[in-house]
Protein backbone atom coordinates (compact mmCIF):
# COMPACT_ATOMS: atom_id res chain seq x y z
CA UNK A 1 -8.51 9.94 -4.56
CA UNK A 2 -12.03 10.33 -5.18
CA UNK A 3 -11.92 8.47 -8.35
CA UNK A 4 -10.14 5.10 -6.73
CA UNK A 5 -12.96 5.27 -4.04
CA UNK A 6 -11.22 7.00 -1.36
CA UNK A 7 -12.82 9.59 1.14
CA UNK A 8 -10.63 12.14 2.09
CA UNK A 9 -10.80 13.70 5.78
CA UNK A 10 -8.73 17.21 6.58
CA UNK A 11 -7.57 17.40 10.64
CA UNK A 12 -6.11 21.09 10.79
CA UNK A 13 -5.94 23.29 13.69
CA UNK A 14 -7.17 26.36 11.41
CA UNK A 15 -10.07 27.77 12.90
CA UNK A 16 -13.63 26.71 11.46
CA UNK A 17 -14.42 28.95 8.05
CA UNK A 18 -11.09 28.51 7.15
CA UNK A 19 -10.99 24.68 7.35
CA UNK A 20 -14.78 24.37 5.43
CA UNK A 21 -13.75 26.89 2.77
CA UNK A 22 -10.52 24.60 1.78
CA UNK A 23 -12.94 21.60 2.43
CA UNK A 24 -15.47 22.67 -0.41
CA UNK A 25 -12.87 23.96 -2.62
CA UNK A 26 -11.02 20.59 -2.61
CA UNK A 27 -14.36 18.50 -1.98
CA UNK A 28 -12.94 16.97 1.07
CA UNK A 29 -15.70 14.53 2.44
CA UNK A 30 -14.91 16.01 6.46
CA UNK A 31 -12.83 17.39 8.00
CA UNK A 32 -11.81 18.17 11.64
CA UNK A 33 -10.70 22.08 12.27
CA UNK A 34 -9.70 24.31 15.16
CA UNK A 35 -7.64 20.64 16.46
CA UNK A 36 -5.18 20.45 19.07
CA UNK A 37 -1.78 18.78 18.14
CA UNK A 38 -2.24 16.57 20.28
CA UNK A 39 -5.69 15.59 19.77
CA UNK A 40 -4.42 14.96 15.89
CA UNK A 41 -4.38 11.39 17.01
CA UNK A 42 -7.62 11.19 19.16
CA UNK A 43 -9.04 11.71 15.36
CA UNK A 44 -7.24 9.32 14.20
CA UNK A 45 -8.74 6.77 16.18
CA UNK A 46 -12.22 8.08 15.90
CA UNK A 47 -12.01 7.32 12.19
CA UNK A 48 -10.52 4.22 12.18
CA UNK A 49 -13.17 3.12 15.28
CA UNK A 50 -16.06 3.94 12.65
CA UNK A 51 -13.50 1.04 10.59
CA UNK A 52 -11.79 3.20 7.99
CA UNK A 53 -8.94 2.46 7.23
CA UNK A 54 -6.59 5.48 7.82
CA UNK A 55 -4.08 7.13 5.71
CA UNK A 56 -2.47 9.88 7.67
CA UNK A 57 -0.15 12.54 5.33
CA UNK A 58 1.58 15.26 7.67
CA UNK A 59 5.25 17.11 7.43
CA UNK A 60 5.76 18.24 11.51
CA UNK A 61 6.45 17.13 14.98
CA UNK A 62 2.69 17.75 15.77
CA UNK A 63 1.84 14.98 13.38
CA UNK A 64 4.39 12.60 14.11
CA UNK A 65 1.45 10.78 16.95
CA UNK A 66 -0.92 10.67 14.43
CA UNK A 67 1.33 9.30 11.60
CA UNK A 68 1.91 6.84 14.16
CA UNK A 69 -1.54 5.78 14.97
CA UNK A 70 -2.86 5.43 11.85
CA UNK A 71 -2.96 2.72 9.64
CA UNK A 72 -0.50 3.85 7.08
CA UNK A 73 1.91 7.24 8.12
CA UNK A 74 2.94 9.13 5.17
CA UNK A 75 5.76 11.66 5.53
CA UNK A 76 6.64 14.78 3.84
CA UNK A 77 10.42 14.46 3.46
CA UNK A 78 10.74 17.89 3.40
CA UNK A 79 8.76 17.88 6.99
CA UNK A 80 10.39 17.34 10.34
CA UNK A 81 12.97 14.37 10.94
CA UNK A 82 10.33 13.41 14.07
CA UNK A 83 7.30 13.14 10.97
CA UNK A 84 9.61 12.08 8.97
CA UNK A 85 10.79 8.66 11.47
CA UNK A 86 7.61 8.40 12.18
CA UNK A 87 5.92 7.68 9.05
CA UNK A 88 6.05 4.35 6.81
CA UNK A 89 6.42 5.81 3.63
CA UNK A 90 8.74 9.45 3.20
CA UNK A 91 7.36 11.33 0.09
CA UNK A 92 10.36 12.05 -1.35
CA UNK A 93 9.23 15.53 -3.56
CA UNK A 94 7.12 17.72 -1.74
CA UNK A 95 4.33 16.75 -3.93
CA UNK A 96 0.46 15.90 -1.85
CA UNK A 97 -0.33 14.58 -5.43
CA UNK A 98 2.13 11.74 -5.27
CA UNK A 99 0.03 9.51 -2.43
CA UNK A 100 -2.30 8.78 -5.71
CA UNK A 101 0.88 7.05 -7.11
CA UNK A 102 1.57 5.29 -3.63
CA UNK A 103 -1.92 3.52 -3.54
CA UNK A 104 -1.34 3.08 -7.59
CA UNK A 105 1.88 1.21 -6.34
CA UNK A 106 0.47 -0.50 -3.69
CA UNK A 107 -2.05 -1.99 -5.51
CA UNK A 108 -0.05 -3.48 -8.89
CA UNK A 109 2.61 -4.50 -6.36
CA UNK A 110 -0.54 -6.55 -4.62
CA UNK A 111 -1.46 -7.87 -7.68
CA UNK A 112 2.00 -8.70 -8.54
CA UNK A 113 2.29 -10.78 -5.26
CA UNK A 114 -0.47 -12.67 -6.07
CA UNK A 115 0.38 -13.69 -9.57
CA UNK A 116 3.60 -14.51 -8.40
CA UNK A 117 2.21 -16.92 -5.57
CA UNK A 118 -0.23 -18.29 -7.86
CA UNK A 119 2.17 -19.20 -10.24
CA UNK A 120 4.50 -20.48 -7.61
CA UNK A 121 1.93 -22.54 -5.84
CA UNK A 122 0.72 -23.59 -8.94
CA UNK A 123 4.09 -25.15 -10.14
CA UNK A 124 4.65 -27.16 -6.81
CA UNK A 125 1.21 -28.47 -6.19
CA UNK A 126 1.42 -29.63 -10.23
CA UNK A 127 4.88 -30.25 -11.28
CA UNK A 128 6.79 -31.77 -7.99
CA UNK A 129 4.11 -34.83 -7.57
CA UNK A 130 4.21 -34.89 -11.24
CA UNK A 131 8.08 -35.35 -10.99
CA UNK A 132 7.54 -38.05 -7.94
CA UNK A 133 5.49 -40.18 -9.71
CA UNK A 134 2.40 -39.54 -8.26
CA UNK A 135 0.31 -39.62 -10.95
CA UNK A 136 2.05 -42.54 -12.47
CA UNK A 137 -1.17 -44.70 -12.39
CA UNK A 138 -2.85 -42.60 -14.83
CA UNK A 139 0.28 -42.96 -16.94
CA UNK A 140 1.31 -39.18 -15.90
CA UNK A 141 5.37 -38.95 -15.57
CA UNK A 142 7.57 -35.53 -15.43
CA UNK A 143 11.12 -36.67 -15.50
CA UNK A 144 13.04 -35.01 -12.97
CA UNK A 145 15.33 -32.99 -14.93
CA UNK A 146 12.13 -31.37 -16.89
CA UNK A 147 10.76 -30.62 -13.43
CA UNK A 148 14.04 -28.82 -12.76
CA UNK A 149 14.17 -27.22 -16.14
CA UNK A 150 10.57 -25.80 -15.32
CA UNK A 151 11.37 -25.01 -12.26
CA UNK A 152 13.84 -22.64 -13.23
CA UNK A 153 11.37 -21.30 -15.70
CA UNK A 154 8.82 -20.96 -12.61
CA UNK A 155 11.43 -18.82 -10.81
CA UNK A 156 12.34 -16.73 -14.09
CA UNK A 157 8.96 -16.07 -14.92
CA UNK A 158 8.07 -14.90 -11.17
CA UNK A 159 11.28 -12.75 -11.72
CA UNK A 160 10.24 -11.34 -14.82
CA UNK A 161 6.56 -10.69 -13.87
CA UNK A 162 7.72 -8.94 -10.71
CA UNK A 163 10.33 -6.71 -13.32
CA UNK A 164 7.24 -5.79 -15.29
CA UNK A 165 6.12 -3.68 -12.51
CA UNK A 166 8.93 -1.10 -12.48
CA UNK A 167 8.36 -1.06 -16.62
CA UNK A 168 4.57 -0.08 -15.67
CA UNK A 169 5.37 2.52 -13.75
């Protein structure tokens, strides 16, 4: 996480040596120890009121507020079914190591998504006035059936780009 930029907070209710020894020995930048359950999510907000964006990871009914609250709630499948409905995303192995390939995901699907509305937006503001003859007094034409040919190429190529994210992964 530390590598894509991240900082990485710990809220436990382990008492205070306990929390800072796991803290240095996974170079967490904070963490939050000796925490009530139900103050999981009071934390929550105090991070994202200093505006980070929060990322909450938790497995029990204590956590379930605080997936909740934060900005994105990530589940432990093998957690509680109250963590578990209360989280966005379920990891589906019981694997803390797999959130680096949900904000991997996250961010080629992004990028997909905006490809895929460039090239979309592209095609209509370019091809469809080219079709209606609105560029006719420059001598520009696209008969209509080449507009539909390309846009059936548009909508193949979208497909196709979009496809090219489960083959990256």
């Amino acid at each position: 996480l530390h590598k894509m930029g991240i900082k990485v907070a710990m809220i436990t209710g382990d008492n205070e040596s306990i929390a800072r020894s796991v803290a240095e020995q996974l170079k967490i930048d904070s963490y939050f120890a000796e925490v009530k359950p139900e103050d999981k999510v009071n934390k929550i907000k105090e991070l994202q009121k200093n505006g980070s964006i929060v990322a909450m990871v938790g497995d029990g009914v204590n956590d379930a507020p605080a997936l909740t609250q934060s900005n994105v709630g990530i589940a432990i499948g093998a957690g509680t079914d109250v963590a578990v409905e209360a989280g966005q995303i379920v990891l589906i192995k019981n694997n803390p190591l797999d959130v680096v390939k949900i904000i991997e995901l996250s961010k080629k699907t992004d990028s997909k998504m905006k490809q895929n509305l460039f090239w979309a937006a592209g095609y209509n503001i370019v091809a469809i006035p080219m079709a209606a003859g609105v560029f006719y007094g420059w001598g520009i034409l696209l008969r209509p059936e080449w507009a539909a040919v390309l846009m059936s190429a548009s909508s193949l190529i979208v497909v196709l780009n979009a496809f090219s994210l489960k083959l990256s992964s």
